[in-house]
PDB file of N, CA and C in Angstrom:
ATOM      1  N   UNK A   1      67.311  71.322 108.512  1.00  0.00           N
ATOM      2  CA  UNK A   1      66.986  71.050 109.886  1.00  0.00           C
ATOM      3  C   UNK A   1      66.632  72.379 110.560  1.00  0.00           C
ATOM      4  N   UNK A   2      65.608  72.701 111.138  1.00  0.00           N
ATOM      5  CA  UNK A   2      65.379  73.586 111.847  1.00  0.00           C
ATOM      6  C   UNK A   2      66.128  73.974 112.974  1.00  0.00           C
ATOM      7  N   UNK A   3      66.285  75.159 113.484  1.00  0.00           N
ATOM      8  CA  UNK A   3      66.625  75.626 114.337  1.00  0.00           C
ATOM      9  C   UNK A   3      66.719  75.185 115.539  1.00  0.00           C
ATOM     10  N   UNK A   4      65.849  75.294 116.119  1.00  0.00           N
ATOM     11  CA  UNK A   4      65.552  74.263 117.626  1.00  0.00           C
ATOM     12  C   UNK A   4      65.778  72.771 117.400  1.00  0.00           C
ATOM     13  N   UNK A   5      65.592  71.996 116.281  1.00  0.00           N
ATOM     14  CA  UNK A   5      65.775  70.800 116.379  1.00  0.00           C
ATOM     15  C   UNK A   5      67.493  70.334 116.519  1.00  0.00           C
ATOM     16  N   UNK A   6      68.159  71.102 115.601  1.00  0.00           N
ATOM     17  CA  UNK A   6      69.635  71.560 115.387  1.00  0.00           C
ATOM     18  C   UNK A   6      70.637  71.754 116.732  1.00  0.00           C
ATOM     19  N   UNK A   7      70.027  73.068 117.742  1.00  0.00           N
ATOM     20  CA  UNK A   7      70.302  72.860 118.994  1.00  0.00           C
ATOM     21  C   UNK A   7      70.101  71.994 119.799  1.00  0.00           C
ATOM     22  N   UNK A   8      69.018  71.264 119.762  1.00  0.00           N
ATOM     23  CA  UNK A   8      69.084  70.382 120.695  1.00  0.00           C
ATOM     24  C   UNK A   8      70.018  68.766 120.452  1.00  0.00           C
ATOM     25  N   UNK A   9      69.815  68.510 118.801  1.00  0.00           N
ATOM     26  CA  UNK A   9      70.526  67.624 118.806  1.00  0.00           C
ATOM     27  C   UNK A   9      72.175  67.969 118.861  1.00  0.00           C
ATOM     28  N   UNK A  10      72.691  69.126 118.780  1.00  0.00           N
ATOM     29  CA  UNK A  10      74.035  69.545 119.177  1.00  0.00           C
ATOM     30  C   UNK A  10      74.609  69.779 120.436  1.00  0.00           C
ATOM     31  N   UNK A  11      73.024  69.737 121.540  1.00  0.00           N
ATOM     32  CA  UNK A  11      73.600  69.704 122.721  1.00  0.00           C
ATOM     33  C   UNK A  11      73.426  68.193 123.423  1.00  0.00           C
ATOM     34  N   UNK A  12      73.136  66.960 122.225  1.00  0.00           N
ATOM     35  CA  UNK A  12      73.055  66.152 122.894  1.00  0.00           C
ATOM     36  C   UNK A  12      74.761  65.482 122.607  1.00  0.00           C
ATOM     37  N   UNK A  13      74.845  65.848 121.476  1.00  0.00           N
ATOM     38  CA  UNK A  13      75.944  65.811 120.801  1.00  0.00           C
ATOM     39  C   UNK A  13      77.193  66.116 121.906  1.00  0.00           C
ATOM     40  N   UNK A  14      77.256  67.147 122.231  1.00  0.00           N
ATOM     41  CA  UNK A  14      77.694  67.649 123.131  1.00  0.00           C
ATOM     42  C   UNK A  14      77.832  66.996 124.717  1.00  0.00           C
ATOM     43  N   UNK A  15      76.976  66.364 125.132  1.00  0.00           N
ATOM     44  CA  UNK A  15      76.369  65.879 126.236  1.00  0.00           C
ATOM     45  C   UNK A  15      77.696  64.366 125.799  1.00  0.00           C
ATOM     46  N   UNK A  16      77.358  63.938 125.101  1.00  0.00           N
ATOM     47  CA  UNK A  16      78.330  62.703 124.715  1.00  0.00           C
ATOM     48  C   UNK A  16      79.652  62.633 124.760  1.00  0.00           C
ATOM     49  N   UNK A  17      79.540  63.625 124.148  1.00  0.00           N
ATOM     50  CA  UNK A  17      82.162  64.524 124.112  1.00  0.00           C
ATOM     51  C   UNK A  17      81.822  64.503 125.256  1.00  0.00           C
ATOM     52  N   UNK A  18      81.556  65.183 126.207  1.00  0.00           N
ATOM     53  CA  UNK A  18      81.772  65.192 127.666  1.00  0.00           C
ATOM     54  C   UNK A  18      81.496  63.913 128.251  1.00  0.00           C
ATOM     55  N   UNK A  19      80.954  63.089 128.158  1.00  0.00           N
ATOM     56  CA  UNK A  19      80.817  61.599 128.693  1.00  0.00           C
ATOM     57  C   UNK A  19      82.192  60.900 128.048  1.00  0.00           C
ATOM     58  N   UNK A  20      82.172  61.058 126.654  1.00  0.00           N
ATOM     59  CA  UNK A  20      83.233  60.151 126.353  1.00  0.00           C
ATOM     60  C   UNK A  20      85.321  60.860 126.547  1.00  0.00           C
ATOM     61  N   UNK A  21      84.972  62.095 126.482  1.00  0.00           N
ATOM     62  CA  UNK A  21      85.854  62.836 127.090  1.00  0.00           C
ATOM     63  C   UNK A  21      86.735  62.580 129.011  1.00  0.00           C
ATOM     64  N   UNK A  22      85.320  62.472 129.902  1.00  0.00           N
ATOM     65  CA  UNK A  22      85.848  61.463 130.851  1.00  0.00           C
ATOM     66  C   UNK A  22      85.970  60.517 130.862  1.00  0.00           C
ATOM     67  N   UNK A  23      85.810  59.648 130.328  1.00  0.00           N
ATOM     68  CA  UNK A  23      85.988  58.292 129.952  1.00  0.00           C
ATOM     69  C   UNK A  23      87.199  57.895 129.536  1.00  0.00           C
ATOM     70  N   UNK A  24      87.569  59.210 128.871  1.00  0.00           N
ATOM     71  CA  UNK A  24      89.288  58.624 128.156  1.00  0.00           C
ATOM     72  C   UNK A  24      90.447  59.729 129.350  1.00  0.00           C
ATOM     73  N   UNK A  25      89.864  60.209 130.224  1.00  0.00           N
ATOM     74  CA  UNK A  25      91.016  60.488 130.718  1.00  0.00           C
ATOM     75  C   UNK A  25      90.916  59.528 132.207  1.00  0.00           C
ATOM     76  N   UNK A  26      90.248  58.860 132.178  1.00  0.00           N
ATOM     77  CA  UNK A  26      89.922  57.744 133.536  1.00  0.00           C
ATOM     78  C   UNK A  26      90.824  56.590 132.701  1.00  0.00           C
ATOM     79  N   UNK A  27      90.755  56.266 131.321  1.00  0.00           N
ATOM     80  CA  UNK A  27      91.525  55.427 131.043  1.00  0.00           C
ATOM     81  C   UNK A  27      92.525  56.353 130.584  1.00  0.00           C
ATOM     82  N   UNK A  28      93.488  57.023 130.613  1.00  0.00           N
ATOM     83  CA  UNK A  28      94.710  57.811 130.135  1.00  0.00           C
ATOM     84  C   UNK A  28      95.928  56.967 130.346  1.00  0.00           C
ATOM     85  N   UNK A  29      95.790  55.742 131.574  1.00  0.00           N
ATOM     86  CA  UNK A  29      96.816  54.670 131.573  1.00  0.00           C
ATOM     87  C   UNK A  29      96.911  54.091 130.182  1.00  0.00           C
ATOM     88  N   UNK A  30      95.835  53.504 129.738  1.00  0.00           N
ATOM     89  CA  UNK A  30      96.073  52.634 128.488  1.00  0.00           C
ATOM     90  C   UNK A  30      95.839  53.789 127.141  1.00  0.00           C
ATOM     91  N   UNK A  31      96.978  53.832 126.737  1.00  0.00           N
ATOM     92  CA  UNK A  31      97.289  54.890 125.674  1.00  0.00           C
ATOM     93  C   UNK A  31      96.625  54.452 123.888  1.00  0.00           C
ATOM     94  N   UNK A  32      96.021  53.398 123.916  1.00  0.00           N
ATOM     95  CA  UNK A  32      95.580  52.991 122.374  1.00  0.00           C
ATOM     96  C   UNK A  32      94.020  53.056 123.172  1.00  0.00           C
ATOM     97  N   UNK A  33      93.576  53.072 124.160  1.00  0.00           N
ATOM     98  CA  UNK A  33      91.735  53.174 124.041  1.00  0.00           C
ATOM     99  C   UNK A  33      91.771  54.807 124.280  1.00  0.00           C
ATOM    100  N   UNK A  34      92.605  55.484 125.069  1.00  0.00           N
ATOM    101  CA  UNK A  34      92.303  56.931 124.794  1.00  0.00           C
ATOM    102  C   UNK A  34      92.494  57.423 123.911  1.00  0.00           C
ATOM    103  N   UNK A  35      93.490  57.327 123.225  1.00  0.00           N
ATOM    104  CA  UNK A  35      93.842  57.997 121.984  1.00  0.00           C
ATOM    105  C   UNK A  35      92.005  57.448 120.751  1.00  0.00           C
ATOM    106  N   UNK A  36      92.110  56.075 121.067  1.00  0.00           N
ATOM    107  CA  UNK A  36      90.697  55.795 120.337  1.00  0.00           C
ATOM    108  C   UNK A  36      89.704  56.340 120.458  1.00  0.00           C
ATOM    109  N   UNK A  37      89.266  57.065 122.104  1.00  0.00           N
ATOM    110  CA  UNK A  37      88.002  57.609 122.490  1.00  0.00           C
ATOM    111  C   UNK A  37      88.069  59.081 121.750  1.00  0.00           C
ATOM    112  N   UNK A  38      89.461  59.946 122.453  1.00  0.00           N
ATOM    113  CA  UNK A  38      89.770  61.085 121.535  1.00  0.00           C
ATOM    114  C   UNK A  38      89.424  61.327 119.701  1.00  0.00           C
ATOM    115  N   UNK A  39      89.664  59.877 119.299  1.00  0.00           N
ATOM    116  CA  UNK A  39      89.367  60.015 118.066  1.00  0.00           C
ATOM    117  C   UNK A  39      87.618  59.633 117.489  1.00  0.00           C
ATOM    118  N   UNK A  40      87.094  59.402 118.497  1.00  0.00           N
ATOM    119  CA  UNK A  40      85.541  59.376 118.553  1.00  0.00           C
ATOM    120  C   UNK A  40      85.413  60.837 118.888  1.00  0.00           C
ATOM    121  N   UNK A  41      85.300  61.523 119.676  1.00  0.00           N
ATOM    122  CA  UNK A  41      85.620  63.177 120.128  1.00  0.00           C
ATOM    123  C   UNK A  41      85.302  63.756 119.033  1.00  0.00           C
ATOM    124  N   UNK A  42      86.452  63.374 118.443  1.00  0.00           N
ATOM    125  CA  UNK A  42      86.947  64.246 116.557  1.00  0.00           C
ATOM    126  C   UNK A  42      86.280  64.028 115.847  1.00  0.00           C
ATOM    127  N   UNK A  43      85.504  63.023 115.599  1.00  0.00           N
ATOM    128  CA  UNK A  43      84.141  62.400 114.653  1.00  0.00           C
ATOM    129  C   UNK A  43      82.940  63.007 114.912  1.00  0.00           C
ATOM    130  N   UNK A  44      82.768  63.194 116.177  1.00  0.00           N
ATOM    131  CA  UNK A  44      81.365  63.773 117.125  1.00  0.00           C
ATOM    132  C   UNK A  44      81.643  65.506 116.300  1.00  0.00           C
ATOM    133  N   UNK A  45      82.452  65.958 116.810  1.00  0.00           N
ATOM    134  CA  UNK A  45      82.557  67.232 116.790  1.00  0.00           C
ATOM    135  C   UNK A  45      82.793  67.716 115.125  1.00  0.00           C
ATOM    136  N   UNK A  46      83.640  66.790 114.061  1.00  0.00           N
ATOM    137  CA  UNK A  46      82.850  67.104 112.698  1.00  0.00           C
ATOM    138  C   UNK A  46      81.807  66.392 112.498  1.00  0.00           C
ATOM    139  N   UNK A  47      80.756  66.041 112.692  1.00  0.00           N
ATOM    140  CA  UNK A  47      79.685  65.372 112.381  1.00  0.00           C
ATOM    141  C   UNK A  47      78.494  67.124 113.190  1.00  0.00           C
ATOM    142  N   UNK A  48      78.876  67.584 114.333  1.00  0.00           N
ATOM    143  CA  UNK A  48      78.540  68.956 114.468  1.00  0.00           C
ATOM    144  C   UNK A  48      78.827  70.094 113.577  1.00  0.00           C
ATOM    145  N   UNK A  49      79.809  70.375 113.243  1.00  0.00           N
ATOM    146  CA  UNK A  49      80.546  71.204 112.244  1.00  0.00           C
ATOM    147  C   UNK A  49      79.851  71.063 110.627  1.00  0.00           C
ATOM    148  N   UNK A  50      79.168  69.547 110.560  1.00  0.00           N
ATOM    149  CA  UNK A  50      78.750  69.119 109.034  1.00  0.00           C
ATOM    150  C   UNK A  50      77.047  70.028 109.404  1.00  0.00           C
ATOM    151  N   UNK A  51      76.807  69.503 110.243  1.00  0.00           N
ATOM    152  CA  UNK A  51      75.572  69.863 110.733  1.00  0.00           C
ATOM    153  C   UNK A  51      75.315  71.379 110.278  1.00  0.00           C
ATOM    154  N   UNK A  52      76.061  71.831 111.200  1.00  0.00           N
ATOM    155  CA  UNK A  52      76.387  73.582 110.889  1.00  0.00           C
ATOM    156  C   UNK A  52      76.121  73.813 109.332  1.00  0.00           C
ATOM    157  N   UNK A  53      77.247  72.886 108.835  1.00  0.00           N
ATOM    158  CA  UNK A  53      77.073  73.356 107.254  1.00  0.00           C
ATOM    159  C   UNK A  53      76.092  73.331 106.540  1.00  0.00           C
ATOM    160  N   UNK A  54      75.563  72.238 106.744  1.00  0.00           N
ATOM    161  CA  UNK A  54      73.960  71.929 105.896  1.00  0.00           C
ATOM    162  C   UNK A  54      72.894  73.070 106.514  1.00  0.00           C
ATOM    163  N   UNK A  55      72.967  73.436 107.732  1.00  0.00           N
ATOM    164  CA  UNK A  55      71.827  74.150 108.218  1.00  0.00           C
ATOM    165  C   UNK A  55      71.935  75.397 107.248  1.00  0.00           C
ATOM    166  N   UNK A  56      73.428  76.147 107.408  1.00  0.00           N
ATOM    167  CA  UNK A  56      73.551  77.504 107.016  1.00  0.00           C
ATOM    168  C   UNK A  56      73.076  77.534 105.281  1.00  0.00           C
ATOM    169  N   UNK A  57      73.840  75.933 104.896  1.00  0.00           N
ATOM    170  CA  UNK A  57      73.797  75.887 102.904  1.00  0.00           C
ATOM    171  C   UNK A  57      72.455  76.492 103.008  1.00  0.00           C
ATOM    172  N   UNK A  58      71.147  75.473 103.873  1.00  0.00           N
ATOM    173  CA  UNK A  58      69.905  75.946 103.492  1.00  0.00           C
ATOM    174  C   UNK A  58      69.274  77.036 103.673  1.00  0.00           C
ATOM    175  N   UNK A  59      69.928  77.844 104.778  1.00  0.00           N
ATOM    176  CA  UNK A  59      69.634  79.397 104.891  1.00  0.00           C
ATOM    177  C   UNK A  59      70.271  80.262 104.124  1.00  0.00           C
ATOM    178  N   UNK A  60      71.022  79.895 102.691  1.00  0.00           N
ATOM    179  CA  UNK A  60      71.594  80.635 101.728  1.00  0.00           C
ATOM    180  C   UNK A  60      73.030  81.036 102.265  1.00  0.00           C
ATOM    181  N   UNK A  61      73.778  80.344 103.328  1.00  0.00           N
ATOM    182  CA  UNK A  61      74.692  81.126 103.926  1.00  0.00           C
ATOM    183  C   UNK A  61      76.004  80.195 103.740  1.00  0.00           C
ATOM    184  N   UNK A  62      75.970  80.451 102.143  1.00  0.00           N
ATOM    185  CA  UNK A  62      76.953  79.626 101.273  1.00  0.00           C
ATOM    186  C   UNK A  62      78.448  79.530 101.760  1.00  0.00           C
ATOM    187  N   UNK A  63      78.846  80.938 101.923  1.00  0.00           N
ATOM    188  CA  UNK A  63      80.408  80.791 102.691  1.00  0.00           C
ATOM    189  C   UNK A  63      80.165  80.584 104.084  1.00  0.00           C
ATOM    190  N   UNK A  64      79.291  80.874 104.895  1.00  0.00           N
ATOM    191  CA  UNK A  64      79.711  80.055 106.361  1.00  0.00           C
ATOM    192  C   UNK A  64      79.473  78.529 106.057  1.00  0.00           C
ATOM    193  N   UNK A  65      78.615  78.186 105.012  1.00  0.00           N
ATOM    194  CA  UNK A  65      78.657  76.651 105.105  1.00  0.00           C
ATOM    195  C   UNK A  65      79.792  75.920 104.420  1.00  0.00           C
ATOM    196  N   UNK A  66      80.537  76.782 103.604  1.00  0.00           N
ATOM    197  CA  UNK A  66      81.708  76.429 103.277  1.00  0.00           C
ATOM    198  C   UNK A  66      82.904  75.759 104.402  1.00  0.00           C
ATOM    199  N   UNK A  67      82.719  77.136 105.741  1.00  0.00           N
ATOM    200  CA  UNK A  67      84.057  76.948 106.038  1.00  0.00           C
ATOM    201  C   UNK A  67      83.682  76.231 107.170  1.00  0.00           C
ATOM    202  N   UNK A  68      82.311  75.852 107.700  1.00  0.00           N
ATOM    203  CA  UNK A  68      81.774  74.843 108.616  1.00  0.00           C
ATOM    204  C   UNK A  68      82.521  73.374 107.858  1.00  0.00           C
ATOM    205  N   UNK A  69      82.035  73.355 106.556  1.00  0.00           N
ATOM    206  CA  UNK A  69      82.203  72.045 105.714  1.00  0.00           C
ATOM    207  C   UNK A  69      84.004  71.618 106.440  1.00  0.00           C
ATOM    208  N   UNK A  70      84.755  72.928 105.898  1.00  0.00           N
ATOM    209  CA  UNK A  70      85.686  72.616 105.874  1.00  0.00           C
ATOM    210  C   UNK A  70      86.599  71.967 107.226  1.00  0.00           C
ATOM    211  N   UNK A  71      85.877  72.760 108.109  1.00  0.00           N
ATOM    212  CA  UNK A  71      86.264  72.348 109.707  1.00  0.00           C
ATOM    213  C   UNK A  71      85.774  70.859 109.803  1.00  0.00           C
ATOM    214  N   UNK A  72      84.760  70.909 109.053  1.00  0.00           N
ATOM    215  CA  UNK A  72      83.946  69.336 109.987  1.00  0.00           C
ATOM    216  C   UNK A  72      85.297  67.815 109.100  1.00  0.00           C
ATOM    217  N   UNK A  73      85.463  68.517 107.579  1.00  0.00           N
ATOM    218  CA  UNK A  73      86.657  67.770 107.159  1.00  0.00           C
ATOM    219  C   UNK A  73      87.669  67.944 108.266  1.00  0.00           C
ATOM    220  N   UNK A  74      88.334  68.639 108.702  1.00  0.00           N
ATOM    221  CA  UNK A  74      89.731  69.167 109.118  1.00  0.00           C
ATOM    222  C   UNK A  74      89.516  67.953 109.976  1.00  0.00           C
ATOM    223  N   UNK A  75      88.581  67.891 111.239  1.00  0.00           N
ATOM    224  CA  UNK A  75      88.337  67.302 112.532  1.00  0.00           C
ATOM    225  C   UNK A  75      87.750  65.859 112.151  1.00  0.00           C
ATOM    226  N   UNK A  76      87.440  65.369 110.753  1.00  0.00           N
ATOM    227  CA  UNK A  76      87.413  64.348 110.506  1.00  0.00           C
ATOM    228  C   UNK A  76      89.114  63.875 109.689  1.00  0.00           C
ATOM    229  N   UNK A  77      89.683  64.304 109.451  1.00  0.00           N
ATOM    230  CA  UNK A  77      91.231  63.822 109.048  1.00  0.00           C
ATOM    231  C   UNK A  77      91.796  63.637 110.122  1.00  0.00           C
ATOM    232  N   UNK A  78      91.743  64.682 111.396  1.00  0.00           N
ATOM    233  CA  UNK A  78      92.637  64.356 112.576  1.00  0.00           C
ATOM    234  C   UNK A  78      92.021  63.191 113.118  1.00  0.00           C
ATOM    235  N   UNK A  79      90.562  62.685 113.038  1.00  0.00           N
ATOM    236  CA  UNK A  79      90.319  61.622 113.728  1.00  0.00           C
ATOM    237  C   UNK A  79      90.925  60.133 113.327  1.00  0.00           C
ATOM    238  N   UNK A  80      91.007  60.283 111.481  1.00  0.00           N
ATOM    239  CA  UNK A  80      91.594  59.274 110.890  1.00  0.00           C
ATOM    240  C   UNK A  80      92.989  59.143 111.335  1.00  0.00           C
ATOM    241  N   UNK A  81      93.917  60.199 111.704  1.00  0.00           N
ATOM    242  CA  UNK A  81      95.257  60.459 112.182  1.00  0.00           C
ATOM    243  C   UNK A  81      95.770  59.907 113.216  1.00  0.00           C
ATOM    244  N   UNK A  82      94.486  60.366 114.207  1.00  0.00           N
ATOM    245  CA  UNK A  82      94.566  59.696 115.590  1.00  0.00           C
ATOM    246  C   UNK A  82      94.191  58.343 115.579  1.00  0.00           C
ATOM    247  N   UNK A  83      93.351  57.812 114.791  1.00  0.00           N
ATOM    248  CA  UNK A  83      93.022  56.418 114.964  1.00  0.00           C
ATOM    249  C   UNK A  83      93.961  55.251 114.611  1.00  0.00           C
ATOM    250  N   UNK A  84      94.804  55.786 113.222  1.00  0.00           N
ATOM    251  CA  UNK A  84      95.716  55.021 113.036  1.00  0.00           C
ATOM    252  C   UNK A  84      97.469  54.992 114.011  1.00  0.00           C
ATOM    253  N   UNK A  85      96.963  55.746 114.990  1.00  0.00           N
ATOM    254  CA  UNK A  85      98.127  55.677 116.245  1.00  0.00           C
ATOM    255  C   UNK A  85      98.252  54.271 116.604  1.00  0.00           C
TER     256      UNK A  85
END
């Protein structure tokens, strides 16, 4: 993925956590749809992190795409964590 295409879809990416981010603290009364939105959050943000990885693999930038990989896992386990709350 190119460069510019990369940013922009990460700031739309972005644009969304912050929509769905207020969204779950407007519902913060009901504790199983926030905790659910939070765990959409965590999906968004490794699904960015994966992004990262593939861009750098293809610019030869084997260990940052490593430890992108590894974050975008980390923030996809906590989402599975949080979901099964």
């Amino acid at each position: 993925m190119p460069r510019r295409q990369l940013l922009i879809t990460i700031s739309v990416l972005l644009i969304i956590i912050v929509f769905i981010l207020a969204w779950a603290i407007f519902e913060k009364n009901d504790q199983k749809f926030f905790f659910t939105l939070f765990g959409i959050n965590l999906i968004i943000i490794g699904v960015i992190n994966f992004l990262f990885s593939v861009t750098h693999y293809k610019e030869k930038k084997k260990g940052a795409a490593g430890v992108y990989f590894i974050i975008a896992l980390s923030f996809w386990v906590l989402s599975l964590v949080n979901l099964s709350l």
